[in-house]
N, C-alpha and C. Protein backbone atom coordinates (compact mmCIF):
# COMPACT_ATOMS: atom_id res chain seq x y z
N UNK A 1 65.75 41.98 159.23
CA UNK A 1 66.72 42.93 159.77
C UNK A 1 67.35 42.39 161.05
N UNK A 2 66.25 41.88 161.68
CA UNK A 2 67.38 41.41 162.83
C UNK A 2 68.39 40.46 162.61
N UNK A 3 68.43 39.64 161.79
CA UNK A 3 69.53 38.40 161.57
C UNK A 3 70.65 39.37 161.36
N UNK A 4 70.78 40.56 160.96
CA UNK A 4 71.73 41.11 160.54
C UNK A 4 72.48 42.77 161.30
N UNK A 5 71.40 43.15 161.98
CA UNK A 5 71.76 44.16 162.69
C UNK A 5 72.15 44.15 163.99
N UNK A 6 73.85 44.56 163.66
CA UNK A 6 75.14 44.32 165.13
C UNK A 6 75.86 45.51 164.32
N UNK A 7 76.80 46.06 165.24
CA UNK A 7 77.62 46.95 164.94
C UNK A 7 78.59 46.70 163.77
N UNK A 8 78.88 45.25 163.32
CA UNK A 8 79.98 44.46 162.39
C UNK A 8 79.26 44.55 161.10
N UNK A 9 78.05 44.66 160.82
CA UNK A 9 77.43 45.21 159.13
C UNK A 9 77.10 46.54 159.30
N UNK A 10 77.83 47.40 160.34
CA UNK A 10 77.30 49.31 160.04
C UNK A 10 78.22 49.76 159.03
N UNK A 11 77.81 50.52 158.35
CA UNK A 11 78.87 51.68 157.48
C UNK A 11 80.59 51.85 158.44
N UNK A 12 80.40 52.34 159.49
CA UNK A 12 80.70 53.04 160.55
C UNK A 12 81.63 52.43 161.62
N UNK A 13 81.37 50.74 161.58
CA UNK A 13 82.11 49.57 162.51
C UNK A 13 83.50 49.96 162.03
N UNK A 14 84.83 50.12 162.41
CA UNK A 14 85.89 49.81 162.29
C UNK A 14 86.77 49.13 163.30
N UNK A 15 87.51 48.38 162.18
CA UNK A 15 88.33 47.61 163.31
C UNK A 15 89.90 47.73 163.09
N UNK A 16 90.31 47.65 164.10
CA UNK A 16 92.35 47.94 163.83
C UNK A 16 92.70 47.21 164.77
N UNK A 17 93.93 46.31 164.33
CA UNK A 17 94.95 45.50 164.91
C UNK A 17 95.48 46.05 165.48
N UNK A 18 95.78 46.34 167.07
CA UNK A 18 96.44 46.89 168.07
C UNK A 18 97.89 46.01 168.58
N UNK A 19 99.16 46.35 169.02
CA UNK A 19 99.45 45.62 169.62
C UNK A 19 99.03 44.93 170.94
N UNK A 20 98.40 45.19 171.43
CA UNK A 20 97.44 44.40 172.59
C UNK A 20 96.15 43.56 172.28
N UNK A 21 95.93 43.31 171.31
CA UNK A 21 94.89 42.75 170.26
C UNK A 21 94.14 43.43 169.56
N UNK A 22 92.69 42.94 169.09
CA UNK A 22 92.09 44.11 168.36
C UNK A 22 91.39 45.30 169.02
N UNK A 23 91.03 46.41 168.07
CA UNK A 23 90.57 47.27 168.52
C UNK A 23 89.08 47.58 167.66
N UNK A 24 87.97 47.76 168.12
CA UNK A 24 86.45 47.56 167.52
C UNK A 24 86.25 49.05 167.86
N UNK A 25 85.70 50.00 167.57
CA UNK A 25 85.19 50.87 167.52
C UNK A 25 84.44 52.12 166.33
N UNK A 26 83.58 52.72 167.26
CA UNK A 26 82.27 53.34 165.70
C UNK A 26 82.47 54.54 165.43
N UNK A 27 83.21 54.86 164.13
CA UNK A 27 83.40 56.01 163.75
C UNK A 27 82.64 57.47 163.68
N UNK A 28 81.24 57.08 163.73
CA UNK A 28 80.24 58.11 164.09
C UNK A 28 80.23 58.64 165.53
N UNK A 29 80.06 57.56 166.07
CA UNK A 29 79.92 57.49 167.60
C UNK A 29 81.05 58.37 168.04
N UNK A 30 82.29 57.58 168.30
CA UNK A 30 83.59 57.97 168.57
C UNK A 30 83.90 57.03 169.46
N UNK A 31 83.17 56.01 169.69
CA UNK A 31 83.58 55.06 170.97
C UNK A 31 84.11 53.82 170.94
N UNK A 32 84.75 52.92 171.43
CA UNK A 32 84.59 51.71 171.67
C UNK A 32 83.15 51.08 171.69
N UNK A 33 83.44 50.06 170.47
CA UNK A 33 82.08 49.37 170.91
C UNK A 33 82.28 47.60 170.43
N UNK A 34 81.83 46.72 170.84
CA UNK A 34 81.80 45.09 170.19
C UNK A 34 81.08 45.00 168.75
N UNK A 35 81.46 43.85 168.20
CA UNK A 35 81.30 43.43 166.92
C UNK A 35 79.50 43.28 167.13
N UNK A 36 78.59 42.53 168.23
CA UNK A 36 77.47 42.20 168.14
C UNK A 36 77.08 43.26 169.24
N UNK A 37 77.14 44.55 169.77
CA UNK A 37 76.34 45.07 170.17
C UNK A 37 75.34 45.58 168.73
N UNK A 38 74.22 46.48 169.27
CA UNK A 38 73.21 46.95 168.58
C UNK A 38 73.10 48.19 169.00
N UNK A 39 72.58 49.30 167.99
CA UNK A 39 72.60 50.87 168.54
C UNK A 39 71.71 51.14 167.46
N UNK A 40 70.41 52.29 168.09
CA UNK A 40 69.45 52.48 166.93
C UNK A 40 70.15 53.59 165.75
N UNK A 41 70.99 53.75 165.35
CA UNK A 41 71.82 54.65 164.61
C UNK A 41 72.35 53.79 163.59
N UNK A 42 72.06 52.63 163.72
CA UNK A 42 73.01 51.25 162.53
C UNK A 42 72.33 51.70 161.00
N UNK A 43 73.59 51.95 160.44
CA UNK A 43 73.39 51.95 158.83
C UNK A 43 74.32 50.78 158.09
N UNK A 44 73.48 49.91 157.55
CA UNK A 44 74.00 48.67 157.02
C UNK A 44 74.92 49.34 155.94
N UNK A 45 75.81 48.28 155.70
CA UNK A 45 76.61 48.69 154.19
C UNK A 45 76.10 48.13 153.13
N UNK A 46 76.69 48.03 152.32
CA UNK A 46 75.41 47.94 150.97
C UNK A 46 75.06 46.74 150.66
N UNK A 47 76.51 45.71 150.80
CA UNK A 47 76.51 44.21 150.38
C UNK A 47 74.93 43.63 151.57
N UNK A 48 75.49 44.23 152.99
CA UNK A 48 74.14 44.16 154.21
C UNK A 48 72.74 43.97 153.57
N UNK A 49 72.68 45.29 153.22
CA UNK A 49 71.16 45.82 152.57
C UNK A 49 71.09 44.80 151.27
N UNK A 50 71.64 44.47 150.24
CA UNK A 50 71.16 43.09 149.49
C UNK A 50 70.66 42.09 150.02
N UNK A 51 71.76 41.49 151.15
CA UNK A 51 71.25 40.08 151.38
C UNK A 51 69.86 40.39 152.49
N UNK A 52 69.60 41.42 153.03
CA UNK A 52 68.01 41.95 153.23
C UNK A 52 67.16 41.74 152.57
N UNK A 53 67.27 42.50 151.05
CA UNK A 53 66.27 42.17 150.31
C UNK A 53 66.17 41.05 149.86
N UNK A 54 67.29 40.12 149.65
CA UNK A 54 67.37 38.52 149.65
C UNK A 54 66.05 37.62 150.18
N UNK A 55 66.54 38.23 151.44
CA UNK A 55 65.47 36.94 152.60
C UNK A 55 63.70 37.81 152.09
């Protein structure tokens, strides 16, 4: 789990092209947040949770 848990494999990460560059923020949350922070609320997306059971 840790190789993989950052805000950029949550359900929840979205990202939008701003004209001032990009924009990262967590739809649950409601906030701004970075691609590699961590928050105990992370729900992987599904492709995530395979390559889990992978390793």
């Amino acid at each position: 789990m840790k190789d993989y848990h950052c805000c950029a494999t949550c359900l929840h990460f979205k990202a939008e092209k701003k004209a001032g560059g990009m924009l990262y923020y967590c739809k649950r949350l409601g906030y701004e947040t970075k691609s590699s922070y961590k928050f105990n609320c992370w729900s992987p997306r599904d492709e995530i949770k395979k390559l889990m059971e992978k390793k």
